[in-house]
Protein backbone atom coordinates (compact mmCIF):
# COMPACT_ATOMS: atom_id res chain seq x y z
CA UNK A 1 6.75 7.81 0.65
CA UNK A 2 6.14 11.07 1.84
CA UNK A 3 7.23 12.58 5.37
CA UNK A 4 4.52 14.92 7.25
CA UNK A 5 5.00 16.96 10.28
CA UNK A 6 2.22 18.65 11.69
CA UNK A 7 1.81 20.21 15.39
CA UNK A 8 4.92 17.87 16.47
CA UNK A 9 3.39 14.60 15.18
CA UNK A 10 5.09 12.68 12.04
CA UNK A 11 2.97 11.01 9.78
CA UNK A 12 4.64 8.66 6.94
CA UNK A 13 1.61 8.23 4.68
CA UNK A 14 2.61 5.17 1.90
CA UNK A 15 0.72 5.88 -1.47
CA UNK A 16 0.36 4.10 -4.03
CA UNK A 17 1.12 0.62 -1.91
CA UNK A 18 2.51 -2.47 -3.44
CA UNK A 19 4.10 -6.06 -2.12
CA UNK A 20 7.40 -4.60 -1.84
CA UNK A 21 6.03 -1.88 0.72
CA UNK A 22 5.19 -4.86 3.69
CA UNK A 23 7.61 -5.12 5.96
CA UNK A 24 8.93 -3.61 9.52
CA UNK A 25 8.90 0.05 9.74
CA UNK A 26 10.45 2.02 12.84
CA UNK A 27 9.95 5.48 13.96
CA UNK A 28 12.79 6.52 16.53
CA UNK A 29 12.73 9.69 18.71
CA UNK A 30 15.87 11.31 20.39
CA UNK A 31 16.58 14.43 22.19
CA UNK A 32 19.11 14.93 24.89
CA UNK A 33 17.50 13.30 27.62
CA UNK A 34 17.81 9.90 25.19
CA UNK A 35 15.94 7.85 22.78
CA UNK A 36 12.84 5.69 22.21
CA UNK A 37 11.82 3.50 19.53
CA UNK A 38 8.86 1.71 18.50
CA UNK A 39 8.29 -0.09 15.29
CA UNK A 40 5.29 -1.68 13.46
CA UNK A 41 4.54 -4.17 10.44
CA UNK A 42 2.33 -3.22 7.31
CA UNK A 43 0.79 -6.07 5.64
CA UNK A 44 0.01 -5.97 1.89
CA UNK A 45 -2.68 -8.17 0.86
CA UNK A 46 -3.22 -8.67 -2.78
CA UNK A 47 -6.37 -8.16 -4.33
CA UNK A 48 -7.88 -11.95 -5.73
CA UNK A 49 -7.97 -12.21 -9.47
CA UNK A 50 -9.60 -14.58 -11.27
CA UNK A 51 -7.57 -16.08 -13.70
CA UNK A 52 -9.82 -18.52 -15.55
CA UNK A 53 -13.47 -18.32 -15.29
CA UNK A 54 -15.63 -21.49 -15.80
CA UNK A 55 -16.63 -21.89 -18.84
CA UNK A 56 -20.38 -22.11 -20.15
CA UNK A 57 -21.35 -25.52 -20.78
CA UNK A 58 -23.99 -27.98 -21.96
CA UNK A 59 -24.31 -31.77 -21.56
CA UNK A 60 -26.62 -34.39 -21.02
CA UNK A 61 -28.90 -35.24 -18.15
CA UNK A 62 -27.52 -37.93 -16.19
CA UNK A 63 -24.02 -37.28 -17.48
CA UNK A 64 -21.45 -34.88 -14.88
CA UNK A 65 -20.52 -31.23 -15.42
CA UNK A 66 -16.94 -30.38 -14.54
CA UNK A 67 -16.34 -26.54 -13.53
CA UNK A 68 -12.70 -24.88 -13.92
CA UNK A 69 -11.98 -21.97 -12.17
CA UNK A 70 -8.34 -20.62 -11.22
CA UNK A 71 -7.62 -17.29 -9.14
CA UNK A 72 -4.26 -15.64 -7.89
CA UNK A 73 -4.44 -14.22 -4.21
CA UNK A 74 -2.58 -14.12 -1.07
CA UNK A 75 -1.40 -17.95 0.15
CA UNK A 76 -2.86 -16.54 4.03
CA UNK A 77 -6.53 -16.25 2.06
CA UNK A 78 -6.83 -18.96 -0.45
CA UNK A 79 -9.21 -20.47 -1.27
CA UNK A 80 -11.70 -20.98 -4.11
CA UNK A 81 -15.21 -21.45 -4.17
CA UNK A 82 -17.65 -22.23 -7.28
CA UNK A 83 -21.09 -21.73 -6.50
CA UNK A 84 -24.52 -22.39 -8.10
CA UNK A 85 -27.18 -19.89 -8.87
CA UNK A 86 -29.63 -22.86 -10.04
CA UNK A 87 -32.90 -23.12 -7.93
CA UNK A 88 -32.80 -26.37 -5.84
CA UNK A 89 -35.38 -28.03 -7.41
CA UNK A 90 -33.77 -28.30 -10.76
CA UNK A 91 -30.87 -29.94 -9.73
């Protein structure tokens, strides 16, 4: 975390941002007239990672195909997909 003043703004620039940065953050302002606060929340969304890739297969016409495929993400955004790059036709 690094703290930047420049030409009386403050600028808290994160780096390097991981889970255990999310959460509230509050910037407060006094002087002697009083004080004022405002505060905001950073979301960290983890990057989706495959964890087991469907395997290449090979069966028999008329038989099924059964595709595995496993990913770690972010419970808000799951959701896994398999899709087919075999022309319509051939199906």
């Amino acid at each position: 975390m690094i703290l930047l003043f420049v030409h009386c703004w403050f600028f808290l620039l994160l780096q390097n941002i991981g889970i255990t940065d999310a959460g509230v953050y509050e910037c407060i302002a006094q002087n002697s007239k009083g004080e004022a606060s405002r505060s905001t929340e950073v979301v960290v969304r983890r990057q989706t990672q495959i964890r087991q890739a469907p395997a290449d297969l090979t069966v028999t016409a008329g038989t099924q195909a059964k595709f595995v495929c496993t990913a770690l993400t972010d419970p808000d955004e799951a959701g896994v997909s398999i899709s087919s790059s075999v022309p319509q036709s051939i199906r």
